[in-house]
Each structure stands twice: as structure tokens, then as C-alpha cells.
N, C-alpha and C. Protein backbone atom coordinates (compact mmCIF):
# COMPACT_ATOMS: atom_id res chain seq x y z
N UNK A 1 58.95 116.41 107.66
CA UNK A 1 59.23 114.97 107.69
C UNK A 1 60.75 114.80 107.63
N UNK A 2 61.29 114.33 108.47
CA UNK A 2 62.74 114.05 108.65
C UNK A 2 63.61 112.89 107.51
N UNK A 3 64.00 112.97 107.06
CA UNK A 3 65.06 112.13 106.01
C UNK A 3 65.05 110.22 106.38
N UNK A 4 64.96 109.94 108.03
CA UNK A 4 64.51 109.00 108.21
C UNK A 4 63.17 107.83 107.81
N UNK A 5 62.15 108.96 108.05
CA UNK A 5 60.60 108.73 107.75
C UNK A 5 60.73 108.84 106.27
N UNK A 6 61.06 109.63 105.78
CA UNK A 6 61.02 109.59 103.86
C UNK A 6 61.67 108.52 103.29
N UNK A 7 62.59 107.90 103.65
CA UNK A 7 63.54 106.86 102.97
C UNK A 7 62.59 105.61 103.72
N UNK A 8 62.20 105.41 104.60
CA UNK A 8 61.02 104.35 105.38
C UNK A 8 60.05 104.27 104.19
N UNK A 9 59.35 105.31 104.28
CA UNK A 9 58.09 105.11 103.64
C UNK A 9 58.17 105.06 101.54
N UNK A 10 59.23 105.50 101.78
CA UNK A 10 60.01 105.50 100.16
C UNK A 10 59.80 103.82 100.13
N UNK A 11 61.13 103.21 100.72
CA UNK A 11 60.66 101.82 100.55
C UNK A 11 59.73 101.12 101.15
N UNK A 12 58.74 100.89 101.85
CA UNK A 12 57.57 100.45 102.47
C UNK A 12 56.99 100.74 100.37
N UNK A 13 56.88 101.98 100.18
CA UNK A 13 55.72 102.06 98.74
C UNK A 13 56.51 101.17 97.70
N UNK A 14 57.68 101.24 97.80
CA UNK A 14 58.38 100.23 96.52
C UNK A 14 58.56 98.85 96.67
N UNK A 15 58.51 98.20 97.84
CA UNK A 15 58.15 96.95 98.22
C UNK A 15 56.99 96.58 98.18
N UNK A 16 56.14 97.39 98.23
CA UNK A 16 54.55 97.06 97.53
C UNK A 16 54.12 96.92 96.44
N UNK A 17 54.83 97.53 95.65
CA UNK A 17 54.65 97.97 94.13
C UNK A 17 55.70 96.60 93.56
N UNK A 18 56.38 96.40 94.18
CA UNK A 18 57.37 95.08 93.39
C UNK A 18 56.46 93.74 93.97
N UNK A 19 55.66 93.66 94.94
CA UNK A 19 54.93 92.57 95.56
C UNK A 19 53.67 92.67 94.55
N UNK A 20 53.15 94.00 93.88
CA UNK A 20 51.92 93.63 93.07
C UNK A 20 53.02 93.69 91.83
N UNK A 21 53.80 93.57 90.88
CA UNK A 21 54.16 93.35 90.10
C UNK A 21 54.83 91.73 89.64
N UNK A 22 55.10 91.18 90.83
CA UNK A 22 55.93 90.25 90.95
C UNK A 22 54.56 88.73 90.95
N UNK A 23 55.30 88.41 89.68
CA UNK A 23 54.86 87.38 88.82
C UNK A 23 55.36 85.89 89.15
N UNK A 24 54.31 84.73 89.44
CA UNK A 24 54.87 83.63 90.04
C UNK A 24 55.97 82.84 89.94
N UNK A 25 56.15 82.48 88.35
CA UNK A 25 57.14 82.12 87.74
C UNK A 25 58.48 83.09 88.10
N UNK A 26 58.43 84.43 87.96
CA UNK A 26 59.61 85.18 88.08
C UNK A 26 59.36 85.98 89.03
N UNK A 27 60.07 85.67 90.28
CA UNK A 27 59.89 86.34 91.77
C UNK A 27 61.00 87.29 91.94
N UNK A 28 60.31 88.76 91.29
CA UNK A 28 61.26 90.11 91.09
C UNK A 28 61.52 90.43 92.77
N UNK A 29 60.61 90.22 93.68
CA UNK A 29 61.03 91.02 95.38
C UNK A 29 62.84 89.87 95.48
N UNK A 30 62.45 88.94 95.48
CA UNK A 30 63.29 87.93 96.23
C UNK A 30 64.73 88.18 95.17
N UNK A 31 64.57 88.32 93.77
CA UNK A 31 65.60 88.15 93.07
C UNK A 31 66.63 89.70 93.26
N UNK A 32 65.71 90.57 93.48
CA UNK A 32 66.39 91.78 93.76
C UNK A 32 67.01 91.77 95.39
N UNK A 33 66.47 91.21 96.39
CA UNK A 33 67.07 90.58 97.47
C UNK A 33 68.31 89.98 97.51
N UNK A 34 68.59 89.18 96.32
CA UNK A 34 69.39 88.06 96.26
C UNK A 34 71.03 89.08 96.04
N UNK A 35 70.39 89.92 94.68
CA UNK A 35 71.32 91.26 94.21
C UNK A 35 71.88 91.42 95.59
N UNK A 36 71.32 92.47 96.09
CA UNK A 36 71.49 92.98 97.39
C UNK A 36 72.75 91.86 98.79
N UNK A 37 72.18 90.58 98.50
CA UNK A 37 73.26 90.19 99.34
C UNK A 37 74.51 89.98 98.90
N UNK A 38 74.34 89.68 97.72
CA UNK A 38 75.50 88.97 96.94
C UNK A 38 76.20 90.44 96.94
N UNK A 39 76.06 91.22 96.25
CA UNK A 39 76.51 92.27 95.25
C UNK A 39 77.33 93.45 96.55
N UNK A 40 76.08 93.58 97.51
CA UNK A 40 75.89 94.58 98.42
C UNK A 40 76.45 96.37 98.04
N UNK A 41 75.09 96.50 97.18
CA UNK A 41 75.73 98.22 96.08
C UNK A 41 75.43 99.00 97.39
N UNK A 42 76.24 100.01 96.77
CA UNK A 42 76.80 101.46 97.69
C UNK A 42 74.94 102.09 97.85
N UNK A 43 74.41 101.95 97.08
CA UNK A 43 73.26 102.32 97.10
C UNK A 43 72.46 102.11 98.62
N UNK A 44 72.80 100.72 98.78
CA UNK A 44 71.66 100.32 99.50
C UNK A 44 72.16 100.28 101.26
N UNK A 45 73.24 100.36 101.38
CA UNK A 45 73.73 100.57 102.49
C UNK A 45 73.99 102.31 102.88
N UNK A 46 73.64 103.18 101.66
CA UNK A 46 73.25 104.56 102.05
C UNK A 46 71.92 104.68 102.13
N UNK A 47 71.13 103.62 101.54
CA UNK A 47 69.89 103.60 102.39
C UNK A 47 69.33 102.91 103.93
N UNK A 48 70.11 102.83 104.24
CA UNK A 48 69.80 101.48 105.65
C UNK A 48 70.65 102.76 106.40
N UNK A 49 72.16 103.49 106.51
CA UNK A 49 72.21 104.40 107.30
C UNK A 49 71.44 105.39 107.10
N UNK A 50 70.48 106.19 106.18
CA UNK A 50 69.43 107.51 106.60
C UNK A 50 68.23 106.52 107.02
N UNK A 51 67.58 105.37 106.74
CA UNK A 51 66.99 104.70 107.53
C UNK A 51 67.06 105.00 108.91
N UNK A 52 68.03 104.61 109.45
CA UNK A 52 68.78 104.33 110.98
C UNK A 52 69.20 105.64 111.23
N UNK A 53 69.24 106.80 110.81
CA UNK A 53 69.87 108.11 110.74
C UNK A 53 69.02 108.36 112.02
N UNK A 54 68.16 108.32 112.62
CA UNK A 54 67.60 109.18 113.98
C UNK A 54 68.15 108.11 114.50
N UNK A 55 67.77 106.91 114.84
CA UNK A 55 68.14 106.20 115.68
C UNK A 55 69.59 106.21 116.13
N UNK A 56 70.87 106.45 114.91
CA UNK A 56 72.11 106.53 116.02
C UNK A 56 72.52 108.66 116.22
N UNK A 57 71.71 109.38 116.11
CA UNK A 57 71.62 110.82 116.67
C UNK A 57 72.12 111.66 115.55
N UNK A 58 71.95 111.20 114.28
CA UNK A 58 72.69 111.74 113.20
C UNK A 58 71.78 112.71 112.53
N UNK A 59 70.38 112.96 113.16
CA UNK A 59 69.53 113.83 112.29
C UNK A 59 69.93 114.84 111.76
């Protein structure tokens, strides 16, 4: 399984798991979203390039 497909399906299972955790009053998917735009951590933009890692020939 290539580094692409693992970091996919990594988050595909943790976006599920925050969608059955996520409580009406306190909407954990969207608020951690919000992080993400505002903040934009080193984290998550090394996840979006091995995401995209086959697609621009970087396998």
C-alpha cells in the first residue's frame, strides 16, 4: 500500500470516528475544521502533500 492510500484511508477512518463522536450541541468535525483554517498547522499540510504524493509523481 503506497503512503498515498494510507494517509487517505487514515483520514476517511478519523473523520468517521469524529462524525460518531460529535455531539449536537458541540460540533467537534466542524470546530477542528475551523482550527485548520485559521491556524493552518505544519501537520496538516504534510498531510494533504503525501495525500497528493502520487498524483504530482512524488511516490
Amino acid at each position: 500500500m503506497n503512503p498515498s492510500t494510507l494517509s487517505r484511508t487514515q483520514c476517511a477512518v478519523v473523520l468517521f470516528i469524529l462524525r460518531k463522536i460529535s455531539i449536537d450541541p458541540i460540533p467537534i468535525t466542524s470546530s477542528i475544521c475551523l482550527y485548520m483554517a485559521i491556524f493552518r498547522p505544519v501537520w496538516f499540510k504534510r498531510l494533504v502533500e503525501t495525500i497528493y504524493a502520487d498524483i504530482n509523481g512524488k511516490d
